[in-house]
C-alpha atoms as a PDB file:
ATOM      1  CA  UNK A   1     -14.534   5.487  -7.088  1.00  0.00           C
ATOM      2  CA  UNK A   2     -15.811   5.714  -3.243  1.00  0.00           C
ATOM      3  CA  UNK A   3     -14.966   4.954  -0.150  1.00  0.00           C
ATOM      4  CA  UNK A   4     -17.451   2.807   1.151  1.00  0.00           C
ATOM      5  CA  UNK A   5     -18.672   2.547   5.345  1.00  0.00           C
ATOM      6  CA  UNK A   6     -17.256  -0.520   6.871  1.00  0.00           C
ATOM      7  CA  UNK A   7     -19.662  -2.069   9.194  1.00  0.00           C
ATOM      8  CA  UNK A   8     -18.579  -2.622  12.672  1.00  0.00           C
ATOM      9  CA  UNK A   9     -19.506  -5.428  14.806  1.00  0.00           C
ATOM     10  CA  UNK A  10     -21.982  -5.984  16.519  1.00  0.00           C
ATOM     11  CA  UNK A  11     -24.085  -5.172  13.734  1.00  0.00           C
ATOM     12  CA  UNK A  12     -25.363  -8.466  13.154  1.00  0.00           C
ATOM     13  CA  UNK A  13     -25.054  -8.656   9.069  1.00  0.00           C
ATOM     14  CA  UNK A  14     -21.053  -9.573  10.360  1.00  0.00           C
ATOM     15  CA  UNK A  15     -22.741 -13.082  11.195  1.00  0.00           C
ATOM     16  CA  UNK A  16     -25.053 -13.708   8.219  1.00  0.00           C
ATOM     17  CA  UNK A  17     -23.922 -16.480   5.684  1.00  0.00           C
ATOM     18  CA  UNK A  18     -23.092 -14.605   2.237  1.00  0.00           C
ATOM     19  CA  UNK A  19     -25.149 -15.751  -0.479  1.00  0.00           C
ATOM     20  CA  UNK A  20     -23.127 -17.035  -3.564  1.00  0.00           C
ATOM     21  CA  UNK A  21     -22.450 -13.694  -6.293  1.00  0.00           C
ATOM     22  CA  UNK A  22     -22.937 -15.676  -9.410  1.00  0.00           C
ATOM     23  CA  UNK A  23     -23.201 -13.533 -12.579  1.00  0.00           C
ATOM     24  CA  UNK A  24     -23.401 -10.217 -11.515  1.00  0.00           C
ATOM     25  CA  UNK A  25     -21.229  -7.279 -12.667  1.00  0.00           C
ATOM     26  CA  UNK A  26     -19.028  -6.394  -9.921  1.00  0.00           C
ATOM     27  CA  UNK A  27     -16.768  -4.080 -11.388  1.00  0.00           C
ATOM     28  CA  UNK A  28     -18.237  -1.124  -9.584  1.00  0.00           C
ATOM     29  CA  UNK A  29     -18.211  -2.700  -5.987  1.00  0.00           C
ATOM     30  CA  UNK A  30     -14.621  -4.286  -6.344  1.00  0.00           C
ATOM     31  CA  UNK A  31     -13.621  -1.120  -7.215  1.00  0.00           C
ATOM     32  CA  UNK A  32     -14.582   0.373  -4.332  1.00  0.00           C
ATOM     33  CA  UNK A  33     -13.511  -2.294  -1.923  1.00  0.00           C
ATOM     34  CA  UNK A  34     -10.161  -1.908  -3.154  1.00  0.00           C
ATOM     35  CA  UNK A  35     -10.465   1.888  -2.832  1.00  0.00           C
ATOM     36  CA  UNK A  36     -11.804   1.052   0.549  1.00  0.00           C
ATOM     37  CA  UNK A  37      -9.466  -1.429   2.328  1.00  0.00           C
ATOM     38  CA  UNK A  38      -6.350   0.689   0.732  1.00  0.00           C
ATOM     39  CA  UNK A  39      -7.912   4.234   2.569  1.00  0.00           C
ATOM     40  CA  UNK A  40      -8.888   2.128   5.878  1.00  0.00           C
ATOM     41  CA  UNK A  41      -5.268   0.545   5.506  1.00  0.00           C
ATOM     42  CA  UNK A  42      -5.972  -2.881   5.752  1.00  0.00           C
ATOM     43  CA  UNK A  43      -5.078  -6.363   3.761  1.00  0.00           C
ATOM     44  CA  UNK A  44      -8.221  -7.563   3.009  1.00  0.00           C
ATOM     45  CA  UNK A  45     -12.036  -6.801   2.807  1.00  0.00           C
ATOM     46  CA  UNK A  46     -15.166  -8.695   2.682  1.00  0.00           C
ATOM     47  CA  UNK A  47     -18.157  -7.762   0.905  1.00  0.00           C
ATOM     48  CA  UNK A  48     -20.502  -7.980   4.242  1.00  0.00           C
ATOM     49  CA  UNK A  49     -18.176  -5.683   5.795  1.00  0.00           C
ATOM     50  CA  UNK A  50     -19.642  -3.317   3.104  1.00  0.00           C
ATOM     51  CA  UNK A  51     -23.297  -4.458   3.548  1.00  0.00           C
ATOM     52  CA  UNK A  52     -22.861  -6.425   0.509  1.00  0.00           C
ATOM     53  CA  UNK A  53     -24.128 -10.150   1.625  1.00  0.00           C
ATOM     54  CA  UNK A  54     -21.818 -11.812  -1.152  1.00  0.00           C
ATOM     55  CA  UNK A  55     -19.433 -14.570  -1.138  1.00  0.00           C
ATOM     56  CA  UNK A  56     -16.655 -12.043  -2.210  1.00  0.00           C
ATOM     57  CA  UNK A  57     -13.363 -10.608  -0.847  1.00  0.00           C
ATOM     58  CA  UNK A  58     -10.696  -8.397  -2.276  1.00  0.00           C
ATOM     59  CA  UNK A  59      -7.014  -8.601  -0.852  1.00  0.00           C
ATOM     60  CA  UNK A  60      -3.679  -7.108  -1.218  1.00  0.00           C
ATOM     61  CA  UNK A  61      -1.237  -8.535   1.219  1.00  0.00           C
ATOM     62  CA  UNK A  62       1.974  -6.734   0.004  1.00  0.00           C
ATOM     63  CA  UNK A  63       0.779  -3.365  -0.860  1.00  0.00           C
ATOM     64  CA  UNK A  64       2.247  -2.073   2.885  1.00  0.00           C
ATOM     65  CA  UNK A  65       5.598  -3.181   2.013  1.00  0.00           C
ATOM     66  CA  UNK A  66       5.244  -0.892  -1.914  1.00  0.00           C
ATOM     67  CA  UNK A  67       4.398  -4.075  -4.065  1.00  0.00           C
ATOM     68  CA  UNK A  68       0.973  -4.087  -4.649  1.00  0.00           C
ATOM     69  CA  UNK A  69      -0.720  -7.500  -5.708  1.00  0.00           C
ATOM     70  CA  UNK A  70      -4.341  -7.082  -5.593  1.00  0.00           C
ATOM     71  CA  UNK A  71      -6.486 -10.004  -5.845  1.00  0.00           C
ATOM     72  CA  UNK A  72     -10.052 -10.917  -5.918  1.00  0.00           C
ATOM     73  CA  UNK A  73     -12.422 -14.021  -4.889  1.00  0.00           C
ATOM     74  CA  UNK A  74     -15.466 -14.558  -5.574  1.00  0.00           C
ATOM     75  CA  UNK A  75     -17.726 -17.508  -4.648  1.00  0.00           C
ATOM     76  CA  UNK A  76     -14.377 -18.901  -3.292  1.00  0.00           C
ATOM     77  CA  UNK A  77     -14.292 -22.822  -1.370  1.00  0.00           C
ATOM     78  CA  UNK A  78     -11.362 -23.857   0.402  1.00  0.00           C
ATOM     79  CA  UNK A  79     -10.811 -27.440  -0.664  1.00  0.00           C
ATOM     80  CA  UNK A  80      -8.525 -27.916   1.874  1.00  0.00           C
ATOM     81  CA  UNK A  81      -6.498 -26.795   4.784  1.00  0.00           C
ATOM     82  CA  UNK A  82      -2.396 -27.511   6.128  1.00  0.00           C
ATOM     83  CA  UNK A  83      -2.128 -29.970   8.757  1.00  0.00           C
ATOM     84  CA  UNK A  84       0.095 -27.123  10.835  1.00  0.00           C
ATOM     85  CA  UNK A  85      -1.796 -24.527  12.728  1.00  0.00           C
ATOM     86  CA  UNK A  86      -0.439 -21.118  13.855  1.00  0.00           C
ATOM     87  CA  UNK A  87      -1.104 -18.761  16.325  1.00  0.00           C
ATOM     88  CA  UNK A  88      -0.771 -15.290  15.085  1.00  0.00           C
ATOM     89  CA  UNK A  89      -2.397 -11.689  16.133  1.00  0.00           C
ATOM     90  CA  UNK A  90      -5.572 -10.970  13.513  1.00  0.00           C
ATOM     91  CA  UNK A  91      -7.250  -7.428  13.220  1.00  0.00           C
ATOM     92  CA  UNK A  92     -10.325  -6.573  11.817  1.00  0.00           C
ATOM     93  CA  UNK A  93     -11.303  -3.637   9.780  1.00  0.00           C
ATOM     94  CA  UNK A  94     -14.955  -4.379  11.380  1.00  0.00           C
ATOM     95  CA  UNK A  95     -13.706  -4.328  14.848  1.00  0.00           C
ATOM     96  CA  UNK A  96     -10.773  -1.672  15.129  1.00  0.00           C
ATOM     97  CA  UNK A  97      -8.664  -1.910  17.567  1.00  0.00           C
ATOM     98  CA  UNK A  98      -9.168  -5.137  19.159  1.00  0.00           C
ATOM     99  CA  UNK A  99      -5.973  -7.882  18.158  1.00  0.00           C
ATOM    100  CA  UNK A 100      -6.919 -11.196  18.969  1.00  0.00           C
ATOM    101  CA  UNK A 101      -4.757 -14.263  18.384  1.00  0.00           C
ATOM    102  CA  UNK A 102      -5.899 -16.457  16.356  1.00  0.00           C
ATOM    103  CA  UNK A 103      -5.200 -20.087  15.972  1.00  0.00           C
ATOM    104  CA  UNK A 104      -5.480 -21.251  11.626  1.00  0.00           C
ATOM    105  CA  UNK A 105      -3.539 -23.592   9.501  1.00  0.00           C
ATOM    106  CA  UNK A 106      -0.191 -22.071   7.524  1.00  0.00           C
ATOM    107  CA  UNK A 107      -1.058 -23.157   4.502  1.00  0.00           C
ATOM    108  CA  UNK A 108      -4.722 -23.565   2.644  1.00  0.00           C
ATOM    109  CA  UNK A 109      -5.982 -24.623  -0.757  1.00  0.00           C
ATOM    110  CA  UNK A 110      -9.171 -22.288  -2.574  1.00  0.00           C
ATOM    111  CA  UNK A 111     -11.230 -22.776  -5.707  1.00  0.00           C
ATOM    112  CA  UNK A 112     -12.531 -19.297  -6.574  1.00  0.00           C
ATOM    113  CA  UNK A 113     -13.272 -17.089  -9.455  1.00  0.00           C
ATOM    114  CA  UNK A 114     -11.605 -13.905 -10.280  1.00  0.00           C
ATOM    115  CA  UNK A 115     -13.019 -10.781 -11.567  1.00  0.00           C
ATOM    116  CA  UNK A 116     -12.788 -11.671 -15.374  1.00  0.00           C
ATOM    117  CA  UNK A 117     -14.946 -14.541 -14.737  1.00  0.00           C
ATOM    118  CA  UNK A 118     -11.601 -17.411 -14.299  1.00  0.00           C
ATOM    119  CA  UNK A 119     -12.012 -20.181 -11.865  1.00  0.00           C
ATOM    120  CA  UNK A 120      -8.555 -20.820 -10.040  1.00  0.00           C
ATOM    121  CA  UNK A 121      -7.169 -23.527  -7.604  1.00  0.00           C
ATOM    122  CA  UNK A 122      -4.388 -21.824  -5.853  1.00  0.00           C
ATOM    123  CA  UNK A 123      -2.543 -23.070  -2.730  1.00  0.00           C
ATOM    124  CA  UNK A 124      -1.451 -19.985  -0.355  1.00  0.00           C
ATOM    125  CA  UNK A 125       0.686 -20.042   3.179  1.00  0.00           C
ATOM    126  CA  UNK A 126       1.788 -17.686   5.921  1.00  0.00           C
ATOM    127  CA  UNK A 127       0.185 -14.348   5.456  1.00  0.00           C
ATOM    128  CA  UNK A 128      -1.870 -14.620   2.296  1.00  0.00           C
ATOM    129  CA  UNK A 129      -3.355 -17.930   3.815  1.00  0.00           C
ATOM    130  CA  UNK A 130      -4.389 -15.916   7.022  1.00  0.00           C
ATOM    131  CA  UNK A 131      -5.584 -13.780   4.977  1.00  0.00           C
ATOM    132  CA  UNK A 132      -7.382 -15.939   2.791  1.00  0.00           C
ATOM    133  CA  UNK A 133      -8.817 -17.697   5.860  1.00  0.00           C
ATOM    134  CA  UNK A 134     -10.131 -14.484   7.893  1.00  0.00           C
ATOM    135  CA  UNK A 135     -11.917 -12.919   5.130  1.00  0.00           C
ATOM    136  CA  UNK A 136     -13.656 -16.633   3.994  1.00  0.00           C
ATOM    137  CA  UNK A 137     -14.433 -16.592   7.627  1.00  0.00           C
ATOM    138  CA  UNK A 138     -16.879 -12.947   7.385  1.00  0.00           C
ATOM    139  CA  UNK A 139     -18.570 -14.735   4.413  1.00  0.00           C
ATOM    140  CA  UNK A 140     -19.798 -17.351   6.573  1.00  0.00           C
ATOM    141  CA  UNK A 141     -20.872 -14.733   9.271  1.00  0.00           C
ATOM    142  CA  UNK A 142     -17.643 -15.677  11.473  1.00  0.00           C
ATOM    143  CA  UNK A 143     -15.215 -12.858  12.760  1.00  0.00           C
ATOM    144  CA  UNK A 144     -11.512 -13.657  14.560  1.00  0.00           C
ATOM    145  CA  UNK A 145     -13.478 -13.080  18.227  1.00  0.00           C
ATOM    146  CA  UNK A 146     -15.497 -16.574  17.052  1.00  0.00           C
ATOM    147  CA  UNK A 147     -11.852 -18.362  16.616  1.00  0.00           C
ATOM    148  CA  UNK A 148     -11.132 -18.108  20.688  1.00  0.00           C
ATOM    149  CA  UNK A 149     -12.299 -20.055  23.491  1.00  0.00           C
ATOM    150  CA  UNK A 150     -15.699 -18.199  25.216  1.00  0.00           C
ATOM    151  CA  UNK A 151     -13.726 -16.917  28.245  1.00  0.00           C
ATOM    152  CA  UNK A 152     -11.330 -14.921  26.313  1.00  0.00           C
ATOM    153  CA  UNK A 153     -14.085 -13.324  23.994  1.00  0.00           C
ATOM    154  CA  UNK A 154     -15.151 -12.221  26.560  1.00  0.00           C
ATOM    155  CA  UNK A 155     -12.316 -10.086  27.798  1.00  0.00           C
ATOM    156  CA  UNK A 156     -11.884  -8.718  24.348  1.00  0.00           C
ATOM    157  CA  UNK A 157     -15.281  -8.255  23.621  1.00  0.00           C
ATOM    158  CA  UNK A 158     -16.373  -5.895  26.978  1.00  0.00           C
ATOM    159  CA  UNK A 159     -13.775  -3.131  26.431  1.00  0.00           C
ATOM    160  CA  UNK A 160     -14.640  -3.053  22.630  1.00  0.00           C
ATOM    161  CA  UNK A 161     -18.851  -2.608  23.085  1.00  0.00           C
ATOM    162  CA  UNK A 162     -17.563  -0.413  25.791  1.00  0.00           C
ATOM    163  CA  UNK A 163     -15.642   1.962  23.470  1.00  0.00           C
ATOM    164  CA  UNK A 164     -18.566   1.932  21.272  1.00  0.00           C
ATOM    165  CA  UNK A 165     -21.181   3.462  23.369  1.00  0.00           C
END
């Protein structure tokens, strides 16, 4: 198992559009995304975070708390979304140190396929839904600073690139 490098915005794979995984064997890379997000103590990881431009996340909202309860999606679709929206604080393993609040529906509804190869329909709220919801976001190229108005980006974006140089 490795620990892979987690790509850090702005390099600009964080905003390409994953291309659907399909058949491949995976084993090896969900592996290591596990191995990854539990050593860079986060919740959940996307594949493009990796440098892996697949429509694939791993996630393990309880492992924190001692109750581990990993899950994978791959090719996942959310079918649909709660019609109440919360404000909570999101971090990114892609852009550490920066909390932004974002704004997403409590509850949401996604058609994936696990890692034997079993499609599931599963509804999820609170914090596996934000979860659920800020990962789906890096496979369409989105991160949390593209879920606040333009003005406030901007004051969270200039101290990060700042940092960074």
């Amino acid at each position: 198992m490795s620990v892979l490098p987690i790509l850090k915005w702005p390099d600009p794979r964080l905003c390409e559009v994953c291309a659907k995984v399909g058949q491949d064997d995976l084993r090896l890379l969900i592996r290591d995304m596990f191995e990854t997000m539990y050593a860079a103590a986060g919740r959940g990881l996307a594949a493009p975070q990796v440098g892996m431009m697949k429509r694939l996340f791993v996630m393990d909202v309880t492992w924190k708390e001692g109750k581990k309860s990993p899950l994978v999606m791959i090719d996942p679709v959310i079918v649909s979304h709660g019609q109440t929206n919360i404000r909570m604080d999101e971090m990114c393993l892609s852009v550490p140190g920066v909390t932004v609040p974002v704004e997403r529906p409590e509850t949401v509804t996604v058609r994936f396929t696990d890692e034997a190869g079993t499609q599931h329909t599963c509804r999820y709220e609170a914090a596996h839904a934000r979860v659920v919801q800020h990962e789906y976001d890096h496979l369409d190229g989105r991160l949390h600073f593209d879920r606040v108005p333009a003005d406030q980006r901007a004051a969270l974006e200039t101290p990060y690139l700042e940092s960074q140089s």
